[in-house]
Protein backbone atom coordinates (compact mmCIF):
# COMPACT_ATOMS: atom_id res chain seq x y z
CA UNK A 1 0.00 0.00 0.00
CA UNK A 2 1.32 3.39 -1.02
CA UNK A 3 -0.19 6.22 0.20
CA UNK A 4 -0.31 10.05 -1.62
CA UNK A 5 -0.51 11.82 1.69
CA UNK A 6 0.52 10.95 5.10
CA UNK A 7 -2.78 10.33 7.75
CA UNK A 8 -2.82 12.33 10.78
CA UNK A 9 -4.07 9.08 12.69
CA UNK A 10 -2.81 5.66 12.52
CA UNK A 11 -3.89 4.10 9.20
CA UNK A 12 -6.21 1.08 10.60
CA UNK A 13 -4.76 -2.10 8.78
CA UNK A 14 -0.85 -0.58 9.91
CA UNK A 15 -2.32 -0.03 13.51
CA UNK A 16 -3.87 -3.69 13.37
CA UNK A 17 -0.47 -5.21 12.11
CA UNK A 18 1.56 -2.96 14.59
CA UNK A 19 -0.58 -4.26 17.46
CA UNK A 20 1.35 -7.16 18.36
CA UNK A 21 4.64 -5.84 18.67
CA UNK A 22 3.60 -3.04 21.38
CA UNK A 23 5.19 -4.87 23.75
CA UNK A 24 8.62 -5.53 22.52
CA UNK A 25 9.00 -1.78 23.39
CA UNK A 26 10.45 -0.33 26.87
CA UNK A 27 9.07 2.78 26.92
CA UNK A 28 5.23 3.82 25.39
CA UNK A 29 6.63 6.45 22.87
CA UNK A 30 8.21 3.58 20.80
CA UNK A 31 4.87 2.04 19.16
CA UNK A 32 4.12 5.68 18.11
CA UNK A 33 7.22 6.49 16.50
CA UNK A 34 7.17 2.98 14.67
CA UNK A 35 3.92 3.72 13.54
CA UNK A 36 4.56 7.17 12.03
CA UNK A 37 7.87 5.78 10.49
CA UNK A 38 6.40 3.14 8.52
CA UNK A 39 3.62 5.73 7.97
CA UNK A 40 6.29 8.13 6.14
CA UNK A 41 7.82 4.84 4.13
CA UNK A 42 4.58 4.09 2.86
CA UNK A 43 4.36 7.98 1.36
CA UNK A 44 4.85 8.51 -2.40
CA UNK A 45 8.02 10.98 -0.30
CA UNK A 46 10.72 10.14 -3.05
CA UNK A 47 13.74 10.50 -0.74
CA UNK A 48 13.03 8.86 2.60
CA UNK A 49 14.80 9.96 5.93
CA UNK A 50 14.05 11.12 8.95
CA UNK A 51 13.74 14.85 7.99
CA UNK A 52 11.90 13.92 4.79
CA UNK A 53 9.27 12.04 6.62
CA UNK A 54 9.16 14.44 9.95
CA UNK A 55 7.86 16.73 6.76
CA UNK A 56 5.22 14.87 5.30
CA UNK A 57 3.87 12.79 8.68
CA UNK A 58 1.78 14.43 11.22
CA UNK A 59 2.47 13.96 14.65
CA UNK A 60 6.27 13.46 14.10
CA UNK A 61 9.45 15.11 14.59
CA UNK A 62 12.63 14.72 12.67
CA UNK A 63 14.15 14.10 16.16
CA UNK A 64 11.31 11.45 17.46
CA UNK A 65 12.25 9.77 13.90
CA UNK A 66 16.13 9.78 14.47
CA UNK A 67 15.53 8.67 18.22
CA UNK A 68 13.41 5.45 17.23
CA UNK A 69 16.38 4.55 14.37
CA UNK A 70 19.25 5.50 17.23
CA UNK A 71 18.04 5.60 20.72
CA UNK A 72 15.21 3.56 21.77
CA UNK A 73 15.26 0.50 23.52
CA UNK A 74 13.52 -2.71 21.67
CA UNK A 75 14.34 -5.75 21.77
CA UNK A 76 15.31 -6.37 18.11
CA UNK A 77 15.91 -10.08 17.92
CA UNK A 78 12.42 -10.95 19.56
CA UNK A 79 10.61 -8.47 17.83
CA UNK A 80 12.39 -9.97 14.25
CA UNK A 81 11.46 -13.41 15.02
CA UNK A 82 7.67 -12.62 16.05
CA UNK A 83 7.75 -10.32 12.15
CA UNK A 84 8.65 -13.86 10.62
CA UNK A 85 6.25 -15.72 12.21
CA UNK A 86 3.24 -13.61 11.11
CA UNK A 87 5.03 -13.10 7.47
CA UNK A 88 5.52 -16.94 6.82
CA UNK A 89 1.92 -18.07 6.90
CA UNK A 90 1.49 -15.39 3.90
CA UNK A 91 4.17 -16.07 1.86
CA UNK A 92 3.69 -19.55 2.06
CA UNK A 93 -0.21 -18.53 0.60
CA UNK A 94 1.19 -16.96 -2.54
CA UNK A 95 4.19 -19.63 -3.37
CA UNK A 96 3.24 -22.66 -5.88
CA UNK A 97 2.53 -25.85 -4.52
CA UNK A 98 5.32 -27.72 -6.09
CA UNK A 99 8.05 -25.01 -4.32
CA UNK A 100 6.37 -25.60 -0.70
C-alpha cells in the first residue's frame, strides 16, 4: 500500500499489524514512533529519511524519527522473530505448490 498523503491518525490495517509488537517496546513512545515511520515509508516521499518524513507525517518530529532509528530501547531479535512468524503463513499462501 502506497499512500499520496501521510494520515494524521494511525492508518487502521498498519495499527492492526503494529498491534502485536507493542510490547517488545520499553518505553510507550516507541509504538508511536514505529507507527509514524512506517507511515512516512509508505508515502509517495521520493527521498526517505528522517527529515523527509518528519515533513510529510503528522504527529512526528525529525528528532522522534532519528531517536526510534538511534536511541530507543527494543528488543530487536524478539521483535524480528515474532515479524517472521506472522510473514511466513502469507508467503507460504502466494508460493506454488510444487516449491512448498
Amino acid at each position: 500500500m502506497r499512500v499520496l498523503q501521510a494520515p494524521t491518525e494511525a492508518m487502521p490495517e498498519l495499527a492492526q499489524f503494529l498491534e502485536p509488537f507493542r510490547v517488545h517496546f520499553a518505553r510507550s513512545e516507541g509504538p508511536a514512533a514505529l507507527e509514524r515511520y512506517l507511515t512516512g515509508l509508505l508515502t509517495e516521499q521520493p527521498d526517505k529519511n528522517c527529515d523527509t518524513i518528519a515533513q510529510v507525517v503528522p504527529g512526528t518530529s525529525e528528532q522522534r524519527l532519528q531517536g526510534l532509528l538511534t536511541e530507543m530501547i527494543w528488543d530487536e531479535d524478539d521483535l524480528n522473530r515474532q515479524r517472521v512468524r506472522r510473514m511466513l503463513p502469507a508467503h507460504r499462501g502466494q508460493c506454488r505448490p510444487d516449491l512448498r
